[in-house]
C-alpha atoms as a PDB file:
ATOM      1  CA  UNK A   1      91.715 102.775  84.193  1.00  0.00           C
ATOM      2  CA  UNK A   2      93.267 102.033  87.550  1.00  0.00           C
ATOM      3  CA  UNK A   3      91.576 103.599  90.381  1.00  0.00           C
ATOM      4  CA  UNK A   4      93.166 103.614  93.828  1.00  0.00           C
ATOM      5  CA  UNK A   5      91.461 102.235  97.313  1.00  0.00           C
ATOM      6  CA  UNK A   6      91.815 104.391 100.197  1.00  0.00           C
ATOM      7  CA  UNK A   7      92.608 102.446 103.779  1.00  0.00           C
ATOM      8  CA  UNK A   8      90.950 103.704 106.304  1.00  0.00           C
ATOM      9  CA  UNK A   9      92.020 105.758 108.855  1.00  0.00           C
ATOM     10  CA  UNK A  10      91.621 102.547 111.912  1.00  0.00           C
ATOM     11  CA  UNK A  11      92.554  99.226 110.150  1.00  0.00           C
ATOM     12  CA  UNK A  12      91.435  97.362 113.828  1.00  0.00           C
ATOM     13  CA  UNK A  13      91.446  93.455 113.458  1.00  0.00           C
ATOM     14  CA  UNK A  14      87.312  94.680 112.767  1.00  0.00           C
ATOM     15  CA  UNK A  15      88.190  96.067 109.466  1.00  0.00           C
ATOM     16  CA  UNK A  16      90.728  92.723 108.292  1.00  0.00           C
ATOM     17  CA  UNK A  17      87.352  90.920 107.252  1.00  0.00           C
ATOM     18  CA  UNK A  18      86.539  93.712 105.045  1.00  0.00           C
ATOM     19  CA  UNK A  19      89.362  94.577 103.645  1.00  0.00           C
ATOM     20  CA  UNK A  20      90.397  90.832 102.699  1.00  0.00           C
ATOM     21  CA  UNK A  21      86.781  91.230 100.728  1.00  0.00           C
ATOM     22  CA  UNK A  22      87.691  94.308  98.829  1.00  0.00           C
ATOM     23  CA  UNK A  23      91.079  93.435  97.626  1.00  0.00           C
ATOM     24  CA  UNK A  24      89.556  90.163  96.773  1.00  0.00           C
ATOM     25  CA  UNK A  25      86.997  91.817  94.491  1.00  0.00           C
ATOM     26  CA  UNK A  26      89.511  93.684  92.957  1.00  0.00           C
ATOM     27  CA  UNK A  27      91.718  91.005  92.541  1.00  0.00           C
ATOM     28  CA  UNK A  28      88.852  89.033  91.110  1.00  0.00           C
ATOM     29  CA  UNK A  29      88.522  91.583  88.686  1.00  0.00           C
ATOM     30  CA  UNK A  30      92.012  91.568  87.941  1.00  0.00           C
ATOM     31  CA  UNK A  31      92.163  95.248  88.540  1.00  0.00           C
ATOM     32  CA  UNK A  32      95.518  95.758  89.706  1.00  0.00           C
ATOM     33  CA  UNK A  33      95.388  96.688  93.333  1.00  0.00           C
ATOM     34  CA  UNK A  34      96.857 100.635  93.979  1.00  0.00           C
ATOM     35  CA  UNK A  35      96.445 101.415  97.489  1.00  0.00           C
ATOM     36  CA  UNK A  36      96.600 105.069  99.429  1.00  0.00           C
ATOM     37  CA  UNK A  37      97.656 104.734 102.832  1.00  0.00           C
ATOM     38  CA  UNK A  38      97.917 108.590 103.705  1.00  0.00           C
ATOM     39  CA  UNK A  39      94.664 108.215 106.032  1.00  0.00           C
ATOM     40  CA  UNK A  40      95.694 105.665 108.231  1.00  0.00           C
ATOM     41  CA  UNK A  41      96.322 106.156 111.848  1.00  0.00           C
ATOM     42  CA  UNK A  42      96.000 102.863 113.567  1.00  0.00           C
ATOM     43  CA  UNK A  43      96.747  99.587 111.901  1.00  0.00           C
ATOM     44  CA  UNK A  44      97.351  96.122 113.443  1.00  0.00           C
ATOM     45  CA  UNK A  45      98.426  92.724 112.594  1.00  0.00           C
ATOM     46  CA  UNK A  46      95.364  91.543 111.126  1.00  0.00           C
ATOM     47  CA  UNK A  47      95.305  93.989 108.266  1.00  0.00           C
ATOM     48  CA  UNK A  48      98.999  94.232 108.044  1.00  0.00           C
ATOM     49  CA  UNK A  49      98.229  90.406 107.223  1.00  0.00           C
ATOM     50  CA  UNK A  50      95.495  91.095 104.929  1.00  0.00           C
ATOM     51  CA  UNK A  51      97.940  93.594 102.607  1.00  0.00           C
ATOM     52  CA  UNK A  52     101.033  91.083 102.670  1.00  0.00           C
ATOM     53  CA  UNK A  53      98.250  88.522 101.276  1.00  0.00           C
ATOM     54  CA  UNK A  54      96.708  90.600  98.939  1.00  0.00           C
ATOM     55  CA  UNK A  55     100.394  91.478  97.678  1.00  0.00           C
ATOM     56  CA  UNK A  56     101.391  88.035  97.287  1.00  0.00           C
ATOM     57  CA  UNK A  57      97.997  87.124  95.148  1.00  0.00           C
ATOM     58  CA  UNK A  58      98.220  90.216  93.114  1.00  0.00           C
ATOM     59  CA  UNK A  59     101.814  88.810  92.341  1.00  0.00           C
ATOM     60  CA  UNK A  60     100.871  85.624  91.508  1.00  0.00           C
ATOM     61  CA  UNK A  61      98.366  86.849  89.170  1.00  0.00           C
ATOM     62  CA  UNK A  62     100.877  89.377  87.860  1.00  0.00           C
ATOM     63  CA  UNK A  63      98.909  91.900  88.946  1.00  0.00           C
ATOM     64  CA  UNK A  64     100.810  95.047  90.213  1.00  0.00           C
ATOM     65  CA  UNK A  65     100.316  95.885  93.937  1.00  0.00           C
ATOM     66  CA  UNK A  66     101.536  99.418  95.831  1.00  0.00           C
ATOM     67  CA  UNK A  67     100.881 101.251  98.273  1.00  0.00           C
ATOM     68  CA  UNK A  68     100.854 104.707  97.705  1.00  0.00           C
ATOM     69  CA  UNK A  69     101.606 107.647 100.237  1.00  0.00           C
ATOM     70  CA  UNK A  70     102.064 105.616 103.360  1.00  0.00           C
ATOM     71  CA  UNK A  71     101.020 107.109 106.233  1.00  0.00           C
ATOM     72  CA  UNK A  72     103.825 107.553 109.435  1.00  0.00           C
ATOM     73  CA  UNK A  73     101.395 105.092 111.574  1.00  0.00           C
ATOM     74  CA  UNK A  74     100.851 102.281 108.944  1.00  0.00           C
ATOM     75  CA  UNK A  75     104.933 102.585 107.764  1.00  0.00           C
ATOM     76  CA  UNK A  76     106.374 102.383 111.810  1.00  0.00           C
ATOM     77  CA  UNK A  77     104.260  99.341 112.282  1.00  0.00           C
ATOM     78  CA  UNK A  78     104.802  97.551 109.386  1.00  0.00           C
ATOM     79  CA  UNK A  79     108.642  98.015 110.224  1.00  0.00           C
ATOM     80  CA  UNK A  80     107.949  96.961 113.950  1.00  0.00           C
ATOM     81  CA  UNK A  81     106.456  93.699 112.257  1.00  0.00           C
ATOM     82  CA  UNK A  82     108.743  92.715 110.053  1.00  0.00           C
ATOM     83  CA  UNK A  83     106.558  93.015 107.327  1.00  0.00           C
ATOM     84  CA  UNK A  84     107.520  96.218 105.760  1.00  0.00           C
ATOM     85  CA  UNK A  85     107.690  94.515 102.703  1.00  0.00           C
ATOM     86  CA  UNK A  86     104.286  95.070 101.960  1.00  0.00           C
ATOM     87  CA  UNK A  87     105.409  98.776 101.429  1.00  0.00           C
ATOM     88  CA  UNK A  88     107.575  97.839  98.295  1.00  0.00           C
ATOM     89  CA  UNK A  89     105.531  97.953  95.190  1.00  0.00           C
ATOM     90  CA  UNK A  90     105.038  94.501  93.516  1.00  0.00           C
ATOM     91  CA  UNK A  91     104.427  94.136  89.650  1.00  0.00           C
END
């Protein structure tokens, strides 16, 4: 059974460390990585980084990778970044 992750609501270049270790975990147990970003408010490049690497390796693993329910905050900075991609689902 897939269960999804909830982001946090600040994804601060504090949380990236975290969050790399999570999606790693999951990724080690090739759970496939379903994401909700409804509760985020803040998110910078750090973490932005952490999901567009976490996408990729989920990918490469053929694992499927989404984020589900992006909030307005994490899908405006993702576009300002030029790394909205991470928005598309992968499988």
């Amino acid at each position: 059974m897939t269960t999804s992750l909830a982001l946090g609501v600040s994804l601060d270049t504090a949380a990236a460390a975290p969050l790399r270790q999570e999606l790693l975990g999951r990724l080690t147990g090739g759970a496939p990585l379903l994401l909700d970003g409804a509760k985020v408010r803040r998110i910078g490049l750090a973490c932005l980084q952490v999901l567009i690497a976490a996408r990729a390796a989920a990918a490469a693993e053929g694992l499927a990778f989404a984020i589900v329910d992006p909030s307005d905050p994490l899908r405006d900075m993702a576009t300002l970044a030029g790394l909205d991609a991470v928005l598309a689902p992968a499988d």
